[in-house]
PDB file of N, CA and C in Angstrom:
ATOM      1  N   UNK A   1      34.502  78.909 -21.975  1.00  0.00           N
ATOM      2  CA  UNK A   1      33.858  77.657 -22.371  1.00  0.00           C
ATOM      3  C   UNK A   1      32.769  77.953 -23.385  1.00  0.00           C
ATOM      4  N   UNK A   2      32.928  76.913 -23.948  1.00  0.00           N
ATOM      5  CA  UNK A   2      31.662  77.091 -25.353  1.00  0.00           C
ATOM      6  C   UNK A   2      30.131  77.583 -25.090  1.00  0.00           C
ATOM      7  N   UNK A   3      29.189  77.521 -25.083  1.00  0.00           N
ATOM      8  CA  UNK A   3      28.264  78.059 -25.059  1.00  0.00           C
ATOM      9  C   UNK A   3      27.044  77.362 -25.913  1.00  0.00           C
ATOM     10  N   UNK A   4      27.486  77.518 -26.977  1.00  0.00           N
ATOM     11  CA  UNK A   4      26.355  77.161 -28.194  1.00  0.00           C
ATOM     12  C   UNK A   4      26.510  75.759 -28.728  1.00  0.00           C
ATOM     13  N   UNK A   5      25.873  75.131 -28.729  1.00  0.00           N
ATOM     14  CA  UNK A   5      25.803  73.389 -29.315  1.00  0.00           C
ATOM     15  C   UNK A   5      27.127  73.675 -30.874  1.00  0.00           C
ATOM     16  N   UNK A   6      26.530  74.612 -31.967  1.00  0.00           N
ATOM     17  CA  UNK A   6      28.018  74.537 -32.872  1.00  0.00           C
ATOM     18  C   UNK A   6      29.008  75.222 -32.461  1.00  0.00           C
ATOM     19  N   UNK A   7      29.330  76.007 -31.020  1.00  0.00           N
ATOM     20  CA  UNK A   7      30.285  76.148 -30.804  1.00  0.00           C
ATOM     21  C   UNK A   7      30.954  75.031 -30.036  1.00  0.00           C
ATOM     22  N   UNK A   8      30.300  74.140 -29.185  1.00  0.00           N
ATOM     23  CA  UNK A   8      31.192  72.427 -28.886  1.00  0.00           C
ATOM     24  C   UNK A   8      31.165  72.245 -29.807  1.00  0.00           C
ATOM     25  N   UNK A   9      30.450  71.880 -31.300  1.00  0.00           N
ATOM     26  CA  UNK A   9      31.191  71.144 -32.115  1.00  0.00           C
ATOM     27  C   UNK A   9      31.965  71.675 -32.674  1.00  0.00           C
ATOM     28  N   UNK A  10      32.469  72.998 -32.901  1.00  0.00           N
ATOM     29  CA  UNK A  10      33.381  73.376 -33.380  1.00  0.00           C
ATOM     30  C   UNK A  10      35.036  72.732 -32.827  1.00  0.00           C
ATOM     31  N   UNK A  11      34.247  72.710 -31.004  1.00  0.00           N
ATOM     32  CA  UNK A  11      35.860  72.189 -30.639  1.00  0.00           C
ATOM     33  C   UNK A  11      36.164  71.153 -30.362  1.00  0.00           C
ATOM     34  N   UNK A  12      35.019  70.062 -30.634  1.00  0.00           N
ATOM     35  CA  UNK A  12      35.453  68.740 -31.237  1.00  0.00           C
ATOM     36  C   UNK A  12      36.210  68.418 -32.204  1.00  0.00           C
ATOM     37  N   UNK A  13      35.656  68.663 -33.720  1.00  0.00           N
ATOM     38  CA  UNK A  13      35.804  69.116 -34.939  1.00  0.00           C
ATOM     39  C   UNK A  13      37.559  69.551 -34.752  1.00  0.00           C
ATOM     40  N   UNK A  14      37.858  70.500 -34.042  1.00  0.00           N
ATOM     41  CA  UNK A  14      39.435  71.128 -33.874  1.00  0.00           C
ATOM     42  C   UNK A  14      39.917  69.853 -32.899  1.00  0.00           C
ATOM     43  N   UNK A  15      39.507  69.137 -32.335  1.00  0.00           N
ATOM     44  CA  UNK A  15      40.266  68.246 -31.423  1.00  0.00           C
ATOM     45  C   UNK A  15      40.937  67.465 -32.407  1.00  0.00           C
ATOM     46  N   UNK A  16      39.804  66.493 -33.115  1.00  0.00           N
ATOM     47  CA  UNK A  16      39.954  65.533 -34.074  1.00  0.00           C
ATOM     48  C   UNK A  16      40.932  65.976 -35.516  1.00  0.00           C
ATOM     49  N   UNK A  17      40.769  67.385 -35.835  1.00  0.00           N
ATOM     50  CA  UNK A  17      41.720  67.406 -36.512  1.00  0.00           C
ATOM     51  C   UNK A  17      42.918  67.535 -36.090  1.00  0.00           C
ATOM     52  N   UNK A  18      43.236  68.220 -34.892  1.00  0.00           N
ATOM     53  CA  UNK A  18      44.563  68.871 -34.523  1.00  0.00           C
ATOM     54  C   UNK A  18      45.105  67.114 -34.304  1.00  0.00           C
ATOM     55  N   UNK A  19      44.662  66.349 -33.236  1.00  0.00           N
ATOM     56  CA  UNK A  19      45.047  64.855 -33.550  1.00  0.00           C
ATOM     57  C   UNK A  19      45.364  64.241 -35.114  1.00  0.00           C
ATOM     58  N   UNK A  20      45.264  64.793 -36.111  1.00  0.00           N
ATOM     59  CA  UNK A  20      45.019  64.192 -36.887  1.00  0.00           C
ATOM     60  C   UNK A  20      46.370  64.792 -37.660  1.00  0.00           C
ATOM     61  N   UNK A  21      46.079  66.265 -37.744  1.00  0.00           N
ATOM     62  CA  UNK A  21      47.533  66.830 -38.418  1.00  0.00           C
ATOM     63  C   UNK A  21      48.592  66.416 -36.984  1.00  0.00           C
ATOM     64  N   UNK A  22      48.777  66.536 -35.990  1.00  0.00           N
ATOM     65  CA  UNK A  22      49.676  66.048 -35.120  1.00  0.00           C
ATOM     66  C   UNK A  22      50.360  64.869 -35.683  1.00  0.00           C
ATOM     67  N   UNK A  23      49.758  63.857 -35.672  1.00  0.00           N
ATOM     68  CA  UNK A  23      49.854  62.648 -36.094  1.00  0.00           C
ATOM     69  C   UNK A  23      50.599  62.523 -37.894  1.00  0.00           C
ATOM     70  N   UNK A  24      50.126  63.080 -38.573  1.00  0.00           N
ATOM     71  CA  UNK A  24      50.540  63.185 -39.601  1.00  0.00           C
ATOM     72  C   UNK A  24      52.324  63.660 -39.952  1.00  0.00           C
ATOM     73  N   UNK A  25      52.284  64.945 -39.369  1.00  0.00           N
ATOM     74  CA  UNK A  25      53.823  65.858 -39.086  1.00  0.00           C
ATOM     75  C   UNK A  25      54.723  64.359 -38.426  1.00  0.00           C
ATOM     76  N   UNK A  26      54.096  64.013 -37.400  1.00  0.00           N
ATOM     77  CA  UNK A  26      55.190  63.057 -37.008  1.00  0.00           C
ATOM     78  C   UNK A  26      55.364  61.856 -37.460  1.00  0.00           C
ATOM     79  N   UNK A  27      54.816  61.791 -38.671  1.00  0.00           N
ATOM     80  CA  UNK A  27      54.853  60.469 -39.390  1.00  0.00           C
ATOM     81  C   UNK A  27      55.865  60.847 -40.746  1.00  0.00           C
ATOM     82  N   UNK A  28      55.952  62.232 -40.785  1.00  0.00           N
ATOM     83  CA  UNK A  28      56.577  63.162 -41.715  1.00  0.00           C
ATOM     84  C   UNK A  28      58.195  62.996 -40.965  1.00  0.00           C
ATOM     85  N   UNK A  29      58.429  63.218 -40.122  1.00  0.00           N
ATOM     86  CA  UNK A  29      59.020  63.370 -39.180  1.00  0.00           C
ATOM     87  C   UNK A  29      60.040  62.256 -39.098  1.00  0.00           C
ATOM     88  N   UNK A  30      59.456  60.944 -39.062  1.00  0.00           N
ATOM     89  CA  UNK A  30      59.974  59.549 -38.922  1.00  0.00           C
ATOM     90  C   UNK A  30      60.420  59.323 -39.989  1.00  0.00           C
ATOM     91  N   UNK A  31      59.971  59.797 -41.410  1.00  0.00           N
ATOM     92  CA  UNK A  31      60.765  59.348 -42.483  1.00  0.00           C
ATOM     93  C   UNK A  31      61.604  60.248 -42.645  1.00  0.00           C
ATOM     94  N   UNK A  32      61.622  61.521 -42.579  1.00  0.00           N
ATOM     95  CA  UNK A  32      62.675  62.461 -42.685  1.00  0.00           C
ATOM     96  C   UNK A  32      63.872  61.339 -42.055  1.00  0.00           C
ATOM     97  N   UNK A  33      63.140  61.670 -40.745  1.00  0.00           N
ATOM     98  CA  UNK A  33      65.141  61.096 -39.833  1.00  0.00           C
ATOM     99  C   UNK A  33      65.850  59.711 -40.672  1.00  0.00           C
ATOM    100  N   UNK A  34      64.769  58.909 -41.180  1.00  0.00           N
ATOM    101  CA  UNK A  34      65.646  57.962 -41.723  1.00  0.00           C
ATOM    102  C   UNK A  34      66.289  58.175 -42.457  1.00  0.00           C
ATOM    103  N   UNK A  35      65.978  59.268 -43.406  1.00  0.00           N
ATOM    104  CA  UNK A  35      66.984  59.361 -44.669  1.00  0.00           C
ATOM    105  C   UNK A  35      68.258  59.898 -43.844  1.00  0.00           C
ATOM    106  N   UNK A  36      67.856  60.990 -42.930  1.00  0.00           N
ATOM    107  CA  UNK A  36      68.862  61.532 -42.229  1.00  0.00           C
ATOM    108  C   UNK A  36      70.115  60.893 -41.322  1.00  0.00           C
ATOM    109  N   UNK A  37      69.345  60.017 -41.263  1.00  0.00           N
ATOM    110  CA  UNK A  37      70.676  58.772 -40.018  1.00  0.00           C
ATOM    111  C   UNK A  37      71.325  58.107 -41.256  1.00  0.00           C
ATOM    112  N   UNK A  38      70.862  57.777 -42.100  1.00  0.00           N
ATOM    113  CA  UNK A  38      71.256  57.133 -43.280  1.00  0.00           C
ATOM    114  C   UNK A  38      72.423  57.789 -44.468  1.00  0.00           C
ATOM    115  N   UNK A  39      71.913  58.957 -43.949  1.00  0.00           N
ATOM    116  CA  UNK A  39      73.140  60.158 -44.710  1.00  0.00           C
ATOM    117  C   UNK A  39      74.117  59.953 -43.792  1.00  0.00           C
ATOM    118  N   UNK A  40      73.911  60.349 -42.571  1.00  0.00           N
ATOM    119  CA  UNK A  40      75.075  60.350 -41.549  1.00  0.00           C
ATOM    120  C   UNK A  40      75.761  59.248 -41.313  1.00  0.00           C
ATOM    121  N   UNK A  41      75.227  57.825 -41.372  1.00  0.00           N
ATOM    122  CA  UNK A  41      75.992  56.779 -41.362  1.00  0.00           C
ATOM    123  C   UNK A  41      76.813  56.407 -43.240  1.00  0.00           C
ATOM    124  N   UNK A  42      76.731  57.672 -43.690  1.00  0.00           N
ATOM    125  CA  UNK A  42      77.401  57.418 -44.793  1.00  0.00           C
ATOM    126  C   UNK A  42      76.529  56.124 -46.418  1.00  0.00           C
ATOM    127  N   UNK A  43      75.627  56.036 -46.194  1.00  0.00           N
ATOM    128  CA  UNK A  43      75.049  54.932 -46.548  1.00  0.00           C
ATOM    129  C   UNK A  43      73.947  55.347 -47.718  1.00  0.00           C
ATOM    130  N   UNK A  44      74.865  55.192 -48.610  1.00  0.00           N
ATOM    131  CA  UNK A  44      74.050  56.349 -50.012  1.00  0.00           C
ATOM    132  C   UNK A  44      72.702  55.619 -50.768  1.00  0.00           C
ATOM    133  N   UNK A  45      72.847  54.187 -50.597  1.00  0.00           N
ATOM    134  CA  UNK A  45      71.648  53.007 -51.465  1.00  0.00           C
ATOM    135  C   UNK A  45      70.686  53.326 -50.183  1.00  0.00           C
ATOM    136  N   UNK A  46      70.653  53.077 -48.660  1.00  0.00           N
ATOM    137  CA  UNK A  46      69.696  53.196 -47.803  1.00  0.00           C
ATOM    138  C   UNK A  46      69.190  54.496 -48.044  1.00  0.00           C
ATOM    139  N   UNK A  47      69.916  55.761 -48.017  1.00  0.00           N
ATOM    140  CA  UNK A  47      69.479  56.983 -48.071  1.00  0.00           C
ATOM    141  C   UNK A  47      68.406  57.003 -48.788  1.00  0.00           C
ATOM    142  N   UNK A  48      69.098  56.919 -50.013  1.00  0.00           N
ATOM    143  CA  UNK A  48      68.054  56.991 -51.323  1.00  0.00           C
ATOM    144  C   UNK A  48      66.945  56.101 -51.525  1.00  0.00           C
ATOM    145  N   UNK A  49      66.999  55.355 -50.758  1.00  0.00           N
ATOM    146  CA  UNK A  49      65.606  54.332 -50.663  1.00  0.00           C
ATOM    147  C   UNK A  49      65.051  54.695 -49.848  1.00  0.00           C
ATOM    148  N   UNK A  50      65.526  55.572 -48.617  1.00  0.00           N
ATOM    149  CA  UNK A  50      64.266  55.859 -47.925  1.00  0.00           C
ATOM    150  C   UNK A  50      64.036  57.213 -48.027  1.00  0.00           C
ATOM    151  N   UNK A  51      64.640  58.251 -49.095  1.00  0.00           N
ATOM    152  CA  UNK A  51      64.022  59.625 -49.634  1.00  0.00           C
ATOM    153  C   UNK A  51      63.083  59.452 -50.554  1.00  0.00           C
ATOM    154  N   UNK A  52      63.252  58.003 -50.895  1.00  0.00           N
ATOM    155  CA  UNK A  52      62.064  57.674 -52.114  1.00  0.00           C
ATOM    156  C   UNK A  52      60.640  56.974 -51.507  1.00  0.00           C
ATOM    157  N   UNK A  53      60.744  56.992 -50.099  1.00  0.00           N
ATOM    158  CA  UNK A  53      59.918  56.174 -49.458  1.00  0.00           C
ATOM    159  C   UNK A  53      59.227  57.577 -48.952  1.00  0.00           C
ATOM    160  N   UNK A  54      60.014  58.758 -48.289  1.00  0.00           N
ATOM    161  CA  UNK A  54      59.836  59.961 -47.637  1.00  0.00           C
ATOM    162  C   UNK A  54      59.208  60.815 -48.519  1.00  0.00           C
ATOM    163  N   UNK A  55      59.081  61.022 -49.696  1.00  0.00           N
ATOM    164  CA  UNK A  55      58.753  61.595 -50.645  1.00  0.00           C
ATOM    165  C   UNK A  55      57.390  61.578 -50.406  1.00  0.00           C
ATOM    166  N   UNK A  56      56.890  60.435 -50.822  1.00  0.00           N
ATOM    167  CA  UNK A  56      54.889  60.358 -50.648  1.00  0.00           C
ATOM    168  C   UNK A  56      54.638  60.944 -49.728  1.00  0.00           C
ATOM    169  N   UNK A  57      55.094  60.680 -48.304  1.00  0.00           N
ATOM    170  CA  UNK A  57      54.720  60.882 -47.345  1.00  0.00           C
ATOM    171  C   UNK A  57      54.632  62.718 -46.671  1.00  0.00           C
ATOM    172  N   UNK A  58      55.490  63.692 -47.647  1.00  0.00           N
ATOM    173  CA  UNK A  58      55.881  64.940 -47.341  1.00  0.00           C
ATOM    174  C   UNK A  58      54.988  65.595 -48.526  1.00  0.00           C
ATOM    175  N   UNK A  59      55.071  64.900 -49.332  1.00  0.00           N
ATOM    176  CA  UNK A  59      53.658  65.334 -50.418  1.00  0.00           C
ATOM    177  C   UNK A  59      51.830  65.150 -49.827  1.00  0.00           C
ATOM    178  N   UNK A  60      52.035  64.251 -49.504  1.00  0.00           N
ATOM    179  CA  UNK A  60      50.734  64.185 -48.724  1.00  0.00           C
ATOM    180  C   UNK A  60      50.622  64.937 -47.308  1.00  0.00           C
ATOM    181  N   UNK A  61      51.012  65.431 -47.111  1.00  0.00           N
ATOM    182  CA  UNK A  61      51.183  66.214 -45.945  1.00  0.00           C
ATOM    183  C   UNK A  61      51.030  67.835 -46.469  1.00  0.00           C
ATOM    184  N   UNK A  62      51.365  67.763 -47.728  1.00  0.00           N
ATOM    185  CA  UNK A  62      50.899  68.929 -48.756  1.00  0.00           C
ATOM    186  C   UNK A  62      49.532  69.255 -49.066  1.00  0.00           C
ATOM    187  N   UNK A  63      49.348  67.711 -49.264  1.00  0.00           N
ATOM    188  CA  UNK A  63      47.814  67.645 -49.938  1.00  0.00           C
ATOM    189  C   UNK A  63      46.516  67.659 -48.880  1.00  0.00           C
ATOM    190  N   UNK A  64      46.882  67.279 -47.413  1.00  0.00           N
ATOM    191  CA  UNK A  64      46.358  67.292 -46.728  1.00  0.00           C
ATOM    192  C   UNK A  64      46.389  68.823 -45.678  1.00  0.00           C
ATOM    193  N   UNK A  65      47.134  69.669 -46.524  1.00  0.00           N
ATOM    194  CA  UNK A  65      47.483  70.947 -45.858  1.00  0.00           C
ATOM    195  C   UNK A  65      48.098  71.091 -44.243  1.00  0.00           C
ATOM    196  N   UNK A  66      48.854  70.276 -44.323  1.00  0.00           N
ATOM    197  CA  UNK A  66      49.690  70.452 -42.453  1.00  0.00           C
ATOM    198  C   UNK A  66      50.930  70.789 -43.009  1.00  0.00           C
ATOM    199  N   UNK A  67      51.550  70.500 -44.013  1.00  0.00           N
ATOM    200  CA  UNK A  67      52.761  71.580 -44.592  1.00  0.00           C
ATOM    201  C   UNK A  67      52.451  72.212 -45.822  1.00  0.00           C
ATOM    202  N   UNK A  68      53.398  73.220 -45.693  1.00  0.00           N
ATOM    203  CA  UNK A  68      52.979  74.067 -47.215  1.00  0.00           C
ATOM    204  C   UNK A  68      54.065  73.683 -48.478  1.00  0.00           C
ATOM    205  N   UNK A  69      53.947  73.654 -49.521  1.00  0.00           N
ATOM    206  CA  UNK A  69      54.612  73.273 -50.461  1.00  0.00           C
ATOM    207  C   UNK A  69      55.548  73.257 -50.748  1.00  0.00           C
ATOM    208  N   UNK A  70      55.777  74.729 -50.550  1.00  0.00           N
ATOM    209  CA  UNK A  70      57.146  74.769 -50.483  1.00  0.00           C
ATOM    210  C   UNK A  70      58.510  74.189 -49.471  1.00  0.00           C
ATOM    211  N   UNK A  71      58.032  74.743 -48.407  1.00  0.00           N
ATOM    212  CA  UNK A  71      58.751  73.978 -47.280  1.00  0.00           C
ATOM    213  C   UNK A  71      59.239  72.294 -47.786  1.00  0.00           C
ATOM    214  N   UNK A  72      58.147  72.080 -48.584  1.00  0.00           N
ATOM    215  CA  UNK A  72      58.346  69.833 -48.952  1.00  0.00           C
ATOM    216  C   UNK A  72      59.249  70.228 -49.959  1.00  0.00           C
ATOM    217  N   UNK A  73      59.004  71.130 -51.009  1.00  0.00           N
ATOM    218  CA  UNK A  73      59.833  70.949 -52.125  1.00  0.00           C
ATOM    219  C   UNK A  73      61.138  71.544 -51.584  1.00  0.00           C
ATOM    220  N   UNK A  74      61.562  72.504 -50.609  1.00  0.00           N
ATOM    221  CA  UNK A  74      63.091  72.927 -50.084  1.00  0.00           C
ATOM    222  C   UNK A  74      63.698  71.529 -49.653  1.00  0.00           C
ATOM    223  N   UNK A  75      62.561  70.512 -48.367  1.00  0.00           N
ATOM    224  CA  UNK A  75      63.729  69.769 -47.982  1.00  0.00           C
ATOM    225  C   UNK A  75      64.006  68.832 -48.675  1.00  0.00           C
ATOM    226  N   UNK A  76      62.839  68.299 -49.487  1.00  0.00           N
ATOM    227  CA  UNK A  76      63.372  67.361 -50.552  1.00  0.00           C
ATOM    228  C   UNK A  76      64.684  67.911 -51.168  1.00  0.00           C
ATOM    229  N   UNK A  77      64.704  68.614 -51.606  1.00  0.00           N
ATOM    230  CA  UNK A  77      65.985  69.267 -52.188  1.00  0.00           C
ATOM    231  C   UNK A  77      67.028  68.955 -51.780  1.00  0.00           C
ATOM    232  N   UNK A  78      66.542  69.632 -50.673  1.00  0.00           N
ATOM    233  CA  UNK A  78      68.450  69.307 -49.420  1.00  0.00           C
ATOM    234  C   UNK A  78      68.915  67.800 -49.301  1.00  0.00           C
ATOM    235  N   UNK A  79      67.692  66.825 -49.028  1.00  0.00           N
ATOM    236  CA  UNK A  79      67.362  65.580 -48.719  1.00  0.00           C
ATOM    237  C   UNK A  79      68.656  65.067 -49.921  1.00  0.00           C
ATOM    238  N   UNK A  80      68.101  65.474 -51.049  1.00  0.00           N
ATOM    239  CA  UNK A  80      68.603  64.653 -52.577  1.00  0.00           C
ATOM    240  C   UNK A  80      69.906  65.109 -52.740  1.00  0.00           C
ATOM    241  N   UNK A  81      70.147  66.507 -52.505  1.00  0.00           N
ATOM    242  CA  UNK A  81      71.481  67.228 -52.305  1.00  0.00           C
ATOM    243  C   UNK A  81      72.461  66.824 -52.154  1.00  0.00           C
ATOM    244  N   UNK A  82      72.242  66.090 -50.315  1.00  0.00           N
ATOM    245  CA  UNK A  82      72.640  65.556 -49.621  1.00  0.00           C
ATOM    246  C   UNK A  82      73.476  64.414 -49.890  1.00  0.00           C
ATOM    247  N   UNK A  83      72.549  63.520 -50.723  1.00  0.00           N
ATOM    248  CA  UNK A  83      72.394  62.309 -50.741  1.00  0.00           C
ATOM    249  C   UNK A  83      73.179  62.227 -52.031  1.00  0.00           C
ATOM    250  N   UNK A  84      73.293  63.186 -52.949  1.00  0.00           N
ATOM    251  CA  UNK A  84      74.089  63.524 -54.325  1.00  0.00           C
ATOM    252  C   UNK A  84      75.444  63.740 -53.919  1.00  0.00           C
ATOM    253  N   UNK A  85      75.597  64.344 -52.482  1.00  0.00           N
ATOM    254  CA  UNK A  85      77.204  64.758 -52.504  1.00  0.00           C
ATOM    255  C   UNK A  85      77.856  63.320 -51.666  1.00  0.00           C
ATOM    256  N   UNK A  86      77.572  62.567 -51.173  1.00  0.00           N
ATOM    257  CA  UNK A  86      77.825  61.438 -50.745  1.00  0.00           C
ATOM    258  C   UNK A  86      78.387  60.524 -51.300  1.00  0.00           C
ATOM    259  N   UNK A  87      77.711  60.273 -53.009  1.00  0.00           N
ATOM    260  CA  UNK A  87      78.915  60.386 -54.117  1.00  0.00           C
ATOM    261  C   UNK A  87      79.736  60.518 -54.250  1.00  0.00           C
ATOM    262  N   UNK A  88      80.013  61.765 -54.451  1.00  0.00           N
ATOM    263  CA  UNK A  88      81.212  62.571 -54.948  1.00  0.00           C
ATOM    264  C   UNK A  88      81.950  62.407 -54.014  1.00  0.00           C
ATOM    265  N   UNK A  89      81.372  62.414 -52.355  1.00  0.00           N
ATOM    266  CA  UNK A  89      82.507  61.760 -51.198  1.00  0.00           C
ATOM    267  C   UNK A  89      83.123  60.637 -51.696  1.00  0.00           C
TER     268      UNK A  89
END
């Protein structure tokens, strides 16, 4: 247990953020799957409207440092990939 007045606030400080990136990932999370059910139900105009909706949301999650850059720029990739060969289906 903490000890020192800035060591509780330190683990306040970590509460409020870890709530905060928690919260964030799974908001990351919720738009991912839509594009994803949307691929799988074959449905190339929904897809793509909601990879374009998912986009902000995986970038800011960049900017706010709970994912790293790269990781956003791989699944976008796959995301659009995806959503490119659905087409050609």
């Amino acid at each position: 247990m903490a000890n020192t007045a800035s060591a509780r606030k330190r683990i306040r400080q970590t509460e409020r953020r870890n709530a905060r990136n928690t919260a964030r990932i799974s908001r990351v999370r919720t738009f991912v799957k839509k594009v994803e059910t949307a691929i799988e139900a074959g449905k190339k105009e929904d897809a793509s409207v909601a990879l374009r909706a998912a986009q902000p949301e995986l970038q800011r999650a960049v900017g706010k440092g709970v994912m790293h850059a790269n990781t956003v720029a791989r699944r976008i990739s796959r995301l659009s990939a995806r959503i490119k060969a659905l087409a050609a289906a």
